[in-house]
Protein backbone atom coordinates (compact mmCIF):
# COMPACT_ATOMS: atom_id res chain seq x y z
CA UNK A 1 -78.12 79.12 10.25
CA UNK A 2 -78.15 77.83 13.65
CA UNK A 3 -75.04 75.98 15.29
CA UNK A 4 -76.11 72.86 15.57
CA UNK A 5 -77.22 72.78 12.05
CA UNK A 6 -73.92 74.19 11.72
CA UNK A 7 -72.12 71.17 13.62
CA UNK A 8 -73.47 69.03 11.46
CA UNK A 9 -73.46 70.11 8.29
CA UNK A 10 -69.11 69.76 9.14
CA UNK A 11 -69.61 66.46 10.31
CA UNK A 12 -71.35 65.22 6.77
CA UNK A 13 -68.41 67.36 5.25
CA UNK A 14 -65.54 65.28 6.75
CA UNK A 15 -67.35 61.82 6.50
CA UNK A 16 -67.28 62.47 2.49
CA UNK A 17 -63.82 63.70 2.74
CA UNK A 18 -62.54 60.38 4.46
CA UNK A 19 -64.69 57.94 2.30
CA UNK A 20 -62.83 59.65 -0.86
CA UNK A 21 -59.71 59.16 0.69
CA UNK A 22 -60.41 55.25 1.54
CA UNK A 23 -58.64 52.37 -1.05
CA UNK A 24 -59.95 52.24 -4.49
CA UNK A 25 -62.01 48.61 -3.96
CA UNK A 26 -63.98 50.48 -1.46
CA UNK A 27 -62.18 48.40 1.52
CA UNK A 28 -61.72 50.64 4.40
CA UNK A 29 -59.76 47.92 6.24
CA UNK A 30 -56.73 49.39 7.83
CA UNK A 31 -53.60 47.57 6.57
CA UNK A 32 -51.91 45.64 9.02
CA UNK A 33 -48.39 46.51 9.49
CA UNK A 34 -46.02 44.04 7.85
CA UNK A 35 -43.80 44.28 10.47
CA UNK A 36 -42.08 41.68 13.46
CA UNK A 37 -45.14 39.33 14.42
CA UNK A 38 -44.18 36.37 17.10
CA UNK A 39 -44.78 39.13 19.81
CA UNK A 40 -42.82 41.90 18.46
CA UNK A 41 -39.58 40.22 18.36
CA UNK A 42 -37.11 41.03 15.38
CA UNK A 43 -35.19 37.94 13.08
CA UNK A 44 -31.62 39.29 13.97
CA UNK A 45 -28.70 37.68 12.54
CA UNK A 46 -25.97 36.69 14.80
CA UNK A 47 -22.92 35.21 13.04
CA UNK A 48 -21.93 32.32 15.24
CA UNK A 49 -17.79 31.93 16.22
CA UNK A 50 -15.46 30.45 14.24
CA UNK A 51 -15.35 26.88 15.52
CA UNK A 52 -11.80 26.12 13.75
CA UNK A 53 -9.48 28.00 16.63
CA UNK A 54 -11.26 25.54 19.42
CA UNK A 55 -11.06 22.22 17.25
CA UNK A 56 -7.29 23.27 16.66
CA UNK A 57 -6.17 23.55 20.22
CA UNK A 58 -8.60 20.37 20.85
CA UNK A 59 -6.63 18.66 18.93
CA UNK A 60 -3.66 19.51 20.01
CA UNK A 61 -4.65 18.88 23.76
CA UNK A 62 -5.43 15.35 22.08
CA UNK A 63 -3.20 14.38 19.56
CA UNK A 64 -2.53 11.02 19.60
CA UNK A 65 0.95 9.90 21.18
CA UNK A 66 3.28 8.93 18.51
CA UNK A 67 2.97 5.22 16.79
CA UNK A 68 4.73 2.28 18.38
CA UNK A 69 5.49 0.34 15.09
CA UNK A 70 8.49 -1.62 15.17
CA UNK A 71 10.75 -2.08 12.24
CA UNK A 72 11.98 -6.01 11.60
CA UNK A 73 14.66 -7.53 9.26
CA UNK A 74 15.60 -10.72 8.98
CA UNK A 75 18.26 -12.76 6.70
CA UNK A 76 16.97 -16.34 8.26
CA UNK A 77 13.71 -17.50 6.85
CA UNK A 78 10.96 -18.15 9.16
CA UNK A 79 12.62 -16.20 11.79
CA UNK A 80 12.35 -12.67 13.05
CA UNK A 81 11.77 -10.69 15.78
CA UNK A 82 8.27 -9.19 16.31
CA UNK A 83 7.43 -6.48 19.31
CA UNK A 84 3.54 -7.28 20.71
CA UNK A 85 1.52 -4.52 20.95
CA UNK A 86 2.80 -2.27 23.79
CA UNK A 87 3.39 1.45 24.94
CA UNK A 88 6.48 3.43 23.06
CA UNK A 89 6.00 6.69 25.13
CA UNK A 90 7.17 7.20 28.79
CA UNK A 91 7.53 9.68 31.30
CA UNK A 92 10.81 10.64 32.99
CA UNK A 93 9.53 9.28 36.32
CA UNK A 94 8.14 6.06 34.39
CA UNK A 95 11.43 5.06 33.30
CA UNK A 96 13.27 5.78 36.06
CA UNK A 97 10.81 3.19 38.04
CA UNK A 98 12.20 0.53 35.37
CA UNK A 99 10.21 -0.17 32.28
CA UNK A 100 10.14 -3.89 30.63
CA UNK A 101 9.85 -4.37 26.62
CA UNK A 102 8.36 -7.56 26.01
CA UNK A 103 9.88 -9.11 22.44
CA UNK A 104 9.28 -12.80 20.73
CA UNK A 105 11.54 -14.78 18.49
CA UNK A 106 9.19 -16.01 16.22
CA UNK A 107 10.21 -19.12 14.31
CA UNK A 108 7.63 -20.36 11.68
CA UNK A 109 8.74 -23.94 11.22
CA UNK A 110 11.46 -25.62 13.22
CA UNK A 111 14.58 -25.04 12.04
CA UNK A 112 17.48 -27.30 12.31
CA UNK A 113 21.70 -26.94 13.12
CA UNK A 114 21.75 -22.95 13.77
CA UNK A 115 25.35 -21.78 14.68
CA UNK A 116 26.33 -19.02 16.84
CA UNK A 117 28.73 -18.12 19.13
CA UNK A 118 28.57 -18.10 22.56
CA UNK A 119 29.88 -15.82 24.95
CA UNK A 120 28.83 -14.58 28.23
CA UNK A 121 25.31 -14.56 27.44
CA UNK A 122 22.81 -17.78 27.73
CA UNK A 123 20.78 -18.33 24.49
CA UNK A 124 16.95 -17.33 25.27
CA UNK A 125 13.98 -19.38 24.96
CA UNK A 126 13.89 -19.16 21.12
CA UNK A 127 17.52 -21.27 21.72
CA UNK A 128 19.24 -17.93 19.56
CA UNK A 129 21.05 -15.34 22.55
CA UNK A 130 19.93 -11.82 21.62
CA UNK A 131 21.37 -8.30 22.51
CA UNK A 132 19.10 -5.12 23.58
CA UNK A 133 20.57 -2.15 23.20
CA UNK A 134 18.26 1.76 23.55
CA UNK A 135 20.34 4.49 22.14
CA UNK A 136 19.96 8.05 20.82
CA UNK A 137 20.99 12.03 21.09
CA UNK A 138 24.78 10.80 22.27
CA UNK A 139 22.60 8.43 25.15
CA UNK A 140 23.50 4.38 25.37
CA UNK A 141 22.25 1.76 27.29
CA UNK A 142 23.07 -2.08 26.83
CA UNK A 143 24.25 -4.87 29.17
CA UNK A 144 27.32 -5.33 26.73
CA UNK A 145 30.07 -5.55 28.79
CA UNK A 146 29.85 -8.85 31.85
CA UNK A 147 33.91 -8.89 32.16
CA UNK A 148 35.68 -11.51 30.39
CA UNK A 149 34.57 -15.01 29.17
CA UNK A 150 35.55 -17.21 26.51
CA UNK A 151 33.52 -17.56 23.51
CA UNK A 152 32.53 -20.76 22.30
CA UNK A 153 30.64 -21.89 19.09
CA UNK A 154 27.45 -24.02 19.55
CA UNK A 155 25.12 -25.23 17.48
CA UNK A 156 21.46 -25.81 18.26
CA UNK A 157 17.67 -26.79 16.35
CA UNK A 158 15.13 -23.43 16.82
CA UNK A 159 11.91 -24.80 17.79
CA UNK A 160 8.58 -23.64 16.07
CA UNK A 161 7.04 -21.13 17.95
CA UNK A 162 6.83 -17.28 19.58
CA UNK A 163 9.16 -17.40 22.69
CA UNK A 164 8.93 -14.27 24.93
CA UNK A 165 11.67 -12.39 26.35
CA UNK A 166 11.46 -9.54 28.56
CA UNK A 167 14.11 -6.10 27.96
CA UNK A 168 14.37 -4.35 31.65
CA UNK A 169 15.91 -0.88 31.28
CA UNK A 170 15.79 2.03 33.78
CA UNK A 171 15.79 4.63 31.61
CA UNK A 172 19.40 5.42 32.31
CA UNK A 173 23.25 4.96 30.66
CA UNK A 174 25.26 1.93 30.76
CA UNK A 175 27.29 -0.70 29.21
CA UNK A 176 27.34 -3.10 31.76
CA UNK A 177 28.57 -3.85 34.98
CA UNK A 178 31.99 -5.40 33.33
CA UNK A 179 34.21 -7.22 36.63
CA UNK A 180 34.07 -4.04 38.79
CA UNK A 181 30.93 -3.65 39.14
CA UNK A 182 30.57 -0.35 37.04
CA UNK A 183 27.46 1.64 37.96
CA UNK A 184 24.91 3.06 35.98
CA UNK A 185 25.47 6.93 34.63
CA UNK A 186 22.75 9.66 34.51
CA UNK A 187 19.65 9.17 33.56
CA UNK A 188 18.52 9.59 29.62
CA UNK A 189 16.75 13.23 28.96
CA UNK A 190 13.60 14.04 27.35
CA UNK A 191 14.19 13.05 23.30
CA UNK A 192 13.38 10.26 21.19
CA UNK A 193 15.41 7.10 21.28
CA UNK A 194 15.49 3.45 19.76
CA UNK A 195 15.79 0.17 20.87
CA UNK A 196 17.44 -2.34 18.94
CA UNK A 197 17.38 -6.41 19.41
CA UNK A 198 19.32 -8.15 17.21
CA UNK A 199 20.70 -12.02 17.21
CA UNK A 200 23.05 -13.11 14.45
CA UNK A 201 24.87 -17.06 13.87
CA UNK A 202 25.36 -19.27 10.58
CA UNK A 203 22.50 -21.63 9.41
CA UNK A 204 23.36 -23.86 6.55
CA UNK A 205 26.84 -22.15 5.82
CA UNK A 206 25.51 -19.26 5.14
CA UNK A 207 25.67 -16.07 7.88
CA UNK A 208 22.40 -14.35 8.86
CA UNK A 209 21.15 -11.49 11.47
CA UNK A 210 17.82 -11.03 12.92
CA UNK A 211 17.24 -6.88 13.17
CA UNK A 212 14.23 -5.09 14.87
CA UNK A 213 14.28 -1.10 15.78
CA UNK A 214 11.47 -0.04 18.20
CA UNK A 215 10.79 3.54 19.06
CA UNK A 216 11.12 5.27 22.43
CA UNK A 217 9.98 8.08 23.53
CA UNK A 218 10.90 9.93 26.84
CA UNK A 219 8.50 12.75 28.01
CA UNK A 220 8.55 15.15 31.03
């Protein structure tokens, strides 16, 4: 036999070899691989950060300053004291500068023969005198002591109304200047404090007090 019959006689060979060897259904078709498509990139999972460490500190960064909600009594009906919305937190620097607390005596209906006694102090605008004191942690500021006067009992009608009064404190102790002129003390530390208005008197025989408590709070 010659070679070239020899040649091919092995390529017929190995053509029948591979056709045996194809799929069953005769297709030939080479299988794609099942594989990454989308340009040979792989689907990798990557588990994303915890999110609840960052909200945490956001929210401590941005907690809200504490509530400025004042707390009223009163034994005289139709008349308290009421605190209009207004900032309860202050820096150290803020209240040395001075820092006024607007208040209102708030009288519903007009109200007739109050009694009260006076002392050193004129009645406000409300016609009832009122005393301011901010205290807390062993601190005390009030403009209690003026020196001597005589007290005298007066009697006067409340007019319907809110009448506005203004509290100035300077964020430091004191009871008053008294008749020598007493300066004020140090200065009230960081720490959480109160201020307290109160006005008391007699209205139809009977005794009554007019009580609000509104927070302070002294930051760095």
């Amino acid at each position: 036999m010659s070679s070239r019959s020899l040649v091919a006689l092995v390529a017929l060979s190995l053509g029948l070899l591979l056709f045996a060897c194809g799929d069953d259904d005769g297709d030939t078709t080479p299988t794609p691989d099942s594989g990454p498509t989308d340009g040979g990139a792989l689907d990798v999972f990557v588990p994303m950060p915890d999110a609840a460490p960052d909200a945490a500190a956001d929210a401590g960064r941005d907690a809200a300053p504490p509530p400025c909600r004042a707390d009223v009594s009163s034994t005289l009906d139709g008349v308290r004291i009421e605190m209009p919305d207004q900032p309860c937190t202050f820096t150290l620097a803020e209240a040395a500068a001075g820092i006024d607390f607007l208040y209102d005596v708030v009288v519903d209906s007009q109200v007739d023969g109050v009694t009260y006694t006076r002392g050193c102090f004129e009645p406000g605008p409300s016609g009832l005198v009122t005393s301011e004191v901010v205290a807390g942690g062993g601190q005390r500021y009030c403009v209690c002591d003026v020196g001597l006067c005589m007290s005298t009992m007066e009697m006067r009608d409340l007019p319907a109304g809110a009448h506005r009064s203004t509290f100035h404190w300077e964020g430091r102790n004191w009871e008053g200047p008294s008749d020598t002129g007493m300066p004020m003390g140090p200065a009230f530390p960081v720490g959480d404090y109160t201020l307290e208005i109160t006005s008391s008197g007699m209205h139809a025989g009977t005794s009554f007090e007019l009580r609000t408590r509104f927070p302070v709070h002294l930051v760095p």
